[in-house]
C-alpha atoms as a PDB file:
ATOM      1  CA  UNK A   1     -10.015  50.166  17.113  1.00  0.00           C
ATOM      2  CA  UNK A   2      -9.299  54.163  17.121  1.00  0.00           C
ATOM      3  CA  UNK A   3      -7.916  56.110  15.206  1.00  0.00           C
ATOM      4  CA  UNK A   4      -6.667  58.932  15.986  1.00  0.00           C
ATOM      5  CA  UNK A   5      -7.003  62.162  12.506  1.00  0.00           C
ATOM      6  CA  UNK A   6      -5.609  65.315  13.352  1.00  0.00           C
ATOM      7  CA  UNK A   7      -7.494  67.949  12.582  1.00  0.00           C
ATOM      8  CA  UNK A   8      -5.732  68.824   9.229  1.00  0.00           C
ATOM      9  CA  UNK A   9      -6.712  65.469   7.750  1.00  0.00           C
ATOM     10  CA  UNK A  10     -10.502  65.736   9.353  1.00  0.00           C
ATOM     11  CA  UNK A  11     -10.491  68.998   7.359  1.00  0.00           C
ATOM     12  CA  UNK A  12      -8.528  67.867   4.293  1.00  0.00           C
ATOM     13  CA  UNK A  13     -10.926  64.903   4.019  1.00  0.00           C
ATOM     14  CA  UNK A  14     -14.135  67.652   4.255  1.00  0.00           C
ATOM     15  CA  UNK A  15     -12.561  69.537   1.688  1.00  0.00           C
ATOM     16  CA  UNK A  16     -12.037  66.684  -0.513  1.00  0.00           C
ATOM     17  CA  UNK A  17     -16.187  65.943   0.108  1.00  0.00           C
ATOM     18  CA  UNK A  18     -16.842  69.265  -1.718  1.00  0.00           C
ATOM     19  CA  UNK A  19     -14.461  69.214  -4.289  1.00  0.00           C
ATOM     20  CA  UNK A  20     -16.439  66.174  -5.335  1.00  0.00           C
ATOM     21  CA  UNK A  21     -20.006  67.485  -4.728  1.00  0.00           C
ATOM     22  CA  UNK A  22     -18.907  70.080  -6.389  1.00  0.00           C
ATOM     23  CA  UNK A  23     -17.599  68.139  -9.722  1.00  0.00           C
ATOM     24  CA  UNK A  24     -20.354  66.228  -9.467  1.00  0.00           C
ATOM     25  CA  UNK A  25     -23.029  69.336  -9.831  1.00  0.00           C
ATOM     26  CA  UNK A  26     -20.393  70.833 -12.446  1.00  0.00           C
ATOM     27  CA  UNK A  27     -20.790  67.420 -14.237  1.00  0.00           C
ATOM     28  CA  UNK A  28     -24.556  67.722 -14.126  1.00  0.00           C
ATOM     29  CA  UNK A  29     -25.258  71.132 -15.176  1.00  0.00           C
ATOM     30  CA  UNK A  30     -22.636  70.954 -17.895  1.00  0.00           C
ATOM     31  CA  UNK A  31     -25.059  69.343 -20.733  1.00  0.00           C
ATOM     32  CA  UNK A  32     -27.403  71.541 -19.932  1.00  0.00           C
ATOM     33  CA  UNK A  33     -28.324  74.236 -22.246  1.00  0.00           C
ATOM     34  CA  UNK A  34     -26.836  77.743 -21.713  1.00  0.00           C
ATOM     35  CA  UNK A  35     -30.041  79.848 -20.866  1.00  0.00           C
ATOM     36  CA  UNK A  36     -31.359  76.420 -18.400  1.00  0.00           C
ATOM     37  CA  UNK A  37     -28.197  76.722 -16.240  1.00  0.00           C
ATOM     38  CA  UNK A  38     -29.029  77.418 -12.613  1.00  0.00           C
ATOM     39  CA  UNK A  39     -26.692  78.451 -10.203  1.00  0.00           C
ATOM     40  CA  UNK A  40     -25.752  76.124  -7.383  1.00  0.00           C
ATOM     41  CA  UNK A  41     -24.508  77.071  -4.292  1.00  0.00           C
ATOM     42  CA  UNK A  42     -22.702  74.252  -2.659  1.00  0.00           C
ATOM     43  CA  UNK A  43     -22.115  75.442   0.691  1.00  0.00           C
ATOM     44  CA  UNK A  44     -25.939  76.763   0.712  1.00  0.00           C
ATOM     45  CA  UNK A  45     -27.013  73.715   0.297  1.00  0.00           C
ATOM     46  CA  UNK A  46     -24.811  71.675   2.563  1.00  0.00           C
ATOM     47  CA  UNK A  47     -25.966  74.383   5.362  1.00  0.00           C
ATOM     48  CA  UNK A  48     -29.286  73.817   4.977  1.00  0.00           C
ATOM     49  CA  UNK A  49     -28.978  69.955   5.082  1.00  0.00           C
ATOM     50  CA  UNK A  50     -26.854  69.953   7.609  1.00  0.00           C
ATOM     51  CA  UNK A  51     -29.641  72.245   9.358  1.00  0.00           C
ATOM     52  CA  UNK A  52     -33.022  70.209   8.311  1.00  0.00           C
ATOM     53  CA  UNK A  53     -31.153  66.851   9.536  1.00  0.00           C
ATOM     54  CA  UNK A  54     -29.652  68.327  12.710  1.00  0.00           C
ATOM     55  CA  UNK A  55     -26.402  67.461  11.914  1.00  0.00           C
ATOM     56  CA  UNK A  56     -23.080  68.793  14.405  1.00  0.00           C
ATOM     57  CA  UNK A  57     -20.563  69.034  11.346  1.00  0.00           C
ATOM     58  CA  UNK A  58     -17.952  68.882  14.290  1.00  0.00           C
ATOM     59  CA  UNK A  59     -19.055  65.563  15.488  1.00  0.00           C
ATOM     60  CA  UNK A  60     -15.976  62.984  15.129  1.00  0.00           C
ATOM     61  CA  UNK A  61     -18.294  60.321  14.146  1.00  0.00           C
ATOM     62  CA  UNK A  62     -19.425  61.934  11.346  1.00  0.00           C
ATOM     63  CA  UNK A  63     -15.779  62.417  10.170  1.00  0.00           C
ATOM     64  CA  UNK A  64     -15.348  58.934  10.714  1.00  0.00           C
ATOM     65  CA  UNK A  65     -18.414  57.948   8.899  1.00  0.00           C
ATOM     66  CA  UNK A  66     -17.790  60.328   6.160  1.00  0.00           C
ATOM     67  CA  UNK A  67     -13.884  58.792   5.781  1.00  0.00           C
ATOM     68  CA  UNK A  68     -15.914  55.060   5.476  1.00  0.00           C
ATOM     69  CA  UNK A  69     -18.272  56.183   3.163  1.00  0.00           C
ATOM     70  CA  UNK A  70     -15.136  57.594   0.751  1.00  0.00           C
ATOM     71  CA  UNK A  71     -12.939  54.997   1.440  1.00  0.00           C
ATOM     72  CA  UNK A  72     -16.239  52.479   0.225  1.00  0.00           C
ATOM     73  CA  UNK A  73     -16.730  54.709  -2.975  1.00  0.00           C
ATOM     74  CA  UNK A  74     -13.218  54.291  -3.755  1.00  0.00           C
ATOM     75  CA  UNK A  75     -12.870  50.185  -3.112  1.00  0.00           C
ATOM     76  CA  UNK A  76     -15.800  50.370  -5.741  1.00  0.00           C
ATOM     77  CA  UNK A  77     -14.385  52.643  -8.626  1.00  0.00           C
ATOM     78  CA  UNK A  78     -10.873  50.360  -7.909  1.00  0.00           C
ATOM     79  CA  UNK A  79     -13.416  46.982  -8.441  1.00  0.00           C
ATOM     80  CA  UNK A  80     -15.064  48.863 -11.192  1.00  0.00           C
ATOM     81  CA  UNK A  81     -11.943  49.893 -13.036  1.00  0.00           C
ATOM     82  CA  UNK A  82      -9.841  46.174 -12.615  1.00  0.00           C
ATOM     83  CA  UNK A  83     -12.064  44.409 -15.143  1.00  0.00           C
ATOM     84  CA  UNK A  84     -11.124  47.083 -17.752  1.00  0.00           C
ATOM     85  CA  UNK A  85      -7.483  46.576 -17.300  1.00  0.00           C
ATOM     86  CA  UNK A  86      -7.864  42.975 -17.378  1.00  0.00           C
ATOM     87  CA  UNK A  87      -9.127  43.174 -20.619  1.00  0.00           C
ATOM     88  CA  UNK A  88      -6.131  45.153 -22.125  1.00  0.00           C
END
């Protein structure tokens, strides 16, 4: 089966990677204390993994991987979140 993304949702989906890397580091550096913070740079880092992996961010199977891997996390927070409403 193919699918075909256009280009705006290949880079709407990328975007939406970030936004949650980026939450997620917000998330973790938010308890910290105010003199331990450390700055983060997000697209630093995805550079250099992308670079120590050897990864071709322009590859369309790693857009289509990427779009599995979110639509996986998602199926799981939905499964995660039913038994909570169930109990309501």
């Amino acid at each position: 089966m193919f699918f075909f993304v256009s280009f705006a949702e290949l880079t709407h989906a990328a975007t939406r990677i970030q936004a949650s890397f980026r939450g997620h580091m917000a998330r973790k550096t938010a308890g910290t204390k105010e003199d331990e913070k450390k700055e983060v740079d997000i697209d630093e880092i995805t550079k250099k993994v992308a670079e120590e992996l050897d990864i071709d961010m322009d590859d369309p199977e790693l857009h289509k991987a990427a779009s599995k891997i979110q639509a996986s996390f998602r199926g799981h927070k939905v499964r995660k979140e039913v038994p909570k409403e169930n109990e309501n």
